[in-house]
PDB file of N, CA and C in Angstrom:
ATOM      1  N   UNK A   1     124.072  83.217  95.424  1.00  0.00           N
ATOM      2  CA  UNK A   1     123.853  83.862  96.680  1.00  0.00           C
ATOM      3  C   UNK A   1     124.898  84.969  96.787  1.00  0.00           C
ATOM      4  N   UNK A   2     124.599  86.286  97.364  1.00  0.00           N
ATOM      5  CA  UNK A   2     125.463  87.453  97.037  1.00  0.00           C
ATOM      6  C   UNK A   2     125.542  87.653  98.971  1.00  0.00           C
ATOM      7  N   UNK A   3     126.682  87.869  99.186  1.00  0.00           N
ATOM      8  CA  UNK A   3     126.866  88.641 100.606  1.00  0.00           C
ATOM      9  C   UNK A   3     127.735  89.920 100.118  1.00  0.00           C
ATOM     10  N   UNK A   4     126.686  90.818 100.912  1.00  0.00           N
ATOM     11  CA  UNK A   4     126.972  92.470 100.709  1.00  0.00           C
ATOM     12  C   UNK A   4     127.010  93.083 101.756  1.00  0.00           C
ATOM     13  N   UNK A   5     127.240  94.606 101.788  1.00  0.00           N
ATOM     14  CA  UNK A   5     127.057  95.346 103.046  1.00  0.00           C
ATOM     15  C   UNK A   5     126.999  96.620 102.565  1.00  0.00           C
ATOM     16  N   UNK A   6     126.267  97.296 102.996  1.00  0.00           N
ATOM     17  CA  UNK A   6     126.194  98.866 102.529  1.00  0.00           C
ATOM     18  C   UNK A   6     127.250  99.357 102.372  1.00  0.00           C
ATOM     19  N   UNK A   7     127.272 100.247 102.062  1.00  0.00           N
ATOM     20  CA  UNK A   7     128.634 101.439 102.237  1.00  0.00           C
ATOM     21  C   UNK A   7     127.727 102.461 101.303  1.00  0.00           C
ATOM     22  N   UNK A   8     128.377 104.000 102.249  1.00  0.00           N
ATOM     23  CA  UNK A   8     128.277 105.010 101.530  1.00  0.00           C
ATOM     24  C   UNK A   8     127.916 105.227  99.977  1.00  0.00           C
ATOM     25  N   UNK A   9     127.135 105.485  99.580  1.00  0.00           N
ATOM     26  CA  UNK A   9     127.150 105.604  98.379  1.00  0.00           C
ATOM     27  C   UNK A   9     126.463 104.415  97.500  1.00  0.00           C
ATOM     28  N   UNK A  10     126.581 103.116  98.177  1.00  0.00           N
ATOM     29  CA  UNK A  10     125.552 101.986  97.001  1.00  0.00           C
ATOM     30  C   UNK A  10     125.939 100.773  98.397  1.00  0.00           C
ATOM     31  N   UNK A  11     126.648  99.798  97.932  1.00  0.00           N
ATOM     32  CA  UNK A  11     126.801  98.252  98.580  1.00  0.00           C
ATOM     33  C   UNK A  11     128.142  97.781  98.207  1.00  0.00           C
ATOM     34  N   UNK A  12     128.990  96.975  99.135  1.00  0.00           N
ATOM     35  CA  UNK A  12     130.023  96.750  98.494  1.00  0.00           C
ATOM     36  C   UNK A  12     129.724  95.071  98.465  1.00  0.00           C
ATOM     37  N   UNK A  13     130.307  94.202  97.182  1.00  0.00           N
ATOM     38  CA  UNK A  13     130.146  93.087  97.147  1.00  0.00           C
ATOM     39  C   UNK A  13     131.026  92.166  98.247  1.00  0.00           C
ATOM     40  N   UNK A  14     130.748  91.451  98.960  1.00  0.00           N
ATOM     41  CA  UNK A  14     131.714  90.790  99.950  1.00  0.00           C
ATOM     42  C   UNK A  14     131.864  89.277  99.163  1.00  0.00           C
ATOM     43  N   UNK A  15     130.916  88.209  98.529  1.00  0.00           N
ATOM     44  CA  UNK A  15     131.051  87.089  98.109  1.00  0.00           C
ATOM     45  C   UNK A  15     129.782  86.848  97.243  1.00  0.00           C
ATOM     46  N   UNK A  16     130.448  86.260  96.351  1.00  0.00           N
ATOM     47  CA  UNK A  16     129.471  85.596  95.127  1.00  0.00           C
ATOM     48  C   UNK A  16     129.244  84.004  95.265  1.00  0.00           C
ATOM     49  N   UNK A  17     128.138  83.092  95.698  1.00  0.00           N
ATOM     50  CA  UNK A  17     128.230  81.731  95.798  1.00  0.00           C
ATOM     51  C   UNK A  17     127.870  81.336  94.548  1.00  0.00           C
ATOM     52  N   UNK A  18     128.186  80.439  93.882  1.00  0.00           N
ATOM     53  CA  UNK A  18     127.496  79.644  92.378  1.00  0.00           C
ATOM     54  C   UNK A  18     126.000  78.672  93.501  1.00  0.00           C
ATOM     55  N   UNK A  19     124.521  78.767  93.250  1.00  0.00           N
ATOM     56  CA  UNK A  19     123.994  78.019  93.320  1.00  0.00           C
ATOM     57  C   UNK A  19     124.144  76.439  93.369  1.00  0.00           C
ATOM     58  N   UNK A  20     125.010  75.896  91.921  1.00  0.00           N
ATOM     59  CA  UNK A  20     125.418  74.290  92.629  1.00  0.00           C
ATOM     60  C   UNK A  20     126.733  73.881  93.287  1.00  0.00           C
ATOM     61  N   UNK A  21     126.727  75.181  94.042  1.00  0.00           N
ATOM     62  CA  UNK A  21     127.794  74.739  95.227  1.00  0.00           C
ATOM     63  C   UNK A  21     127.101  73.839  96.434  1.00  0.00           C
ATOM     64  N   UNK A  22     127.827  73.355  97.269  1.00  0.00           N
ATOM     65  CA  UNK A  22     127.182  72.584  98.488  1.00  0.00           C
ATOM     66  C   UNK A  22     127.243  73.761  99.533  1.00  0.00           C
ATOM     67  N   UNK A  23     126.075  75.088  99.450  1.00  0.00           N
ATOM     68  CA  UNK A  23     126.158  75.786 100.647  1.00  0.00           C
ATOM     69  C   UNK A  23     126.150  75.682 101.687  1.00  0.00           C
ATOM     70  N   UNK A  24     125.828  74.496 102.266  1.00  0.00           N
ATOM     71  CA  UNK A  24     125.732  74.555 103.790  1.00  0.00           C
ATOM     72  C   UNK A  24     127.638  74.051 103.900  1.00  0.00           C
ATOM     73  N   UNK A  25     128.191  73.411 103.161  1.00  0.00           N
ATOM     74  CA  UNK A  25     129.822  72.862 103.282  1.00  0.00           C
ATOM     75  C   UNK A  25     130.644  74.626 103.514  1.00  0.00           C
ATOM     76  N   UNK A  26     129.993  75.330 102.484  1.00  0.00           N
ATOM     77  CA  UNK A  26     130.668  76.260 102.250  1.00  0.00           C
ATOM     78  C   UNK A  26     130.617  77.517 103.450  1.00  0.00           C
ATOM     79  N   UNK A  27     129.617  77.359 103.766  1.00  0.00           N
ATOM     80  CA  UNK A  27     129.633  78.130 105.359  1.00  0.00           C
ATOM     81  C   UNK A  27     129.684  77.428 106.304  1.00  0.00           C
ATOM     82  N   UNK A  28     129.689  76.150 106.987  1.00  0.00           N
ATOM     83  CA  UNK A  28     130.448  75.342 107.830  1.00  0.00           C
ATOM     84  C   UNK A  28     131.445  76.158 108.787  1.00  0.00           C
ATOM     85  N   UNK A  29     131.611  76.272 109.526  1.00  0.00           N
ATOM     86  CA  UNK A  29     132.834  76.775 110.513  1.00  0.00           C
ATOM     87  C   UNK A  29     133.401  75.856 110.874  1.00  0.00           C
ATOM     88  N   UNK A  30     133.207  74.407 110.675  1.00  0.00           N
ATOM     89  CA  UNK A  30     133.780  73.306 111.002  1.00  0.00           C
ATOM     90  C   UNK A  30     134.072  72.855 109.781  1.00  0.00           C
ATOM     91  N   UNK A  31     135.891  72.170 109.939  1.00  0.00           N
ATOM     92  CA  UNK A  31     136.249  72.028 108.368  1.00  0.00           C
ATOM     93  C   UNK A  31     135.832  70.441 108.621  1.00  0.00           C
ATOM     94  N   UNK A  32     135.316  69.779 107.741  1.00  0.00           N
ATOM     95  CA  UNK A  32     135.442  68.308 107.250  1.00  0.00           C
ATOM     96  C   UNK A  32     136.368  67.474 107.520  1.00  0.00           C
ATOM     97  N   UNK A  33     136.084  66.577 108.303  1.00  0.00           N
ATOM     98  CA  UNK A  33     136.987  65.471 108.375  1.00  0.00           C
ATOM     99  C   UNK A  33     137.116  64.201 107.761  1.00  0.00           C
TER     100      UNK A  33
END
């Protein structure tokens, strides 16, 4: 999963996720208890 954002000229990369990560842990705003 790629988070990007335009910029002038092309996209700048903001984050690269690996697929067998646990994405929903990894965007959580609530840390684990």
């Amino acid at each position: 999963m790629l988070f990007y954002r335009p910029i002038e000229g092309g996209i700048e990369i903001i984050r690269v996720l690996h697929g067998a990560r646990d994405i929903d842990a990894v965007l959580d705003p609530e840390p684990m208890q």
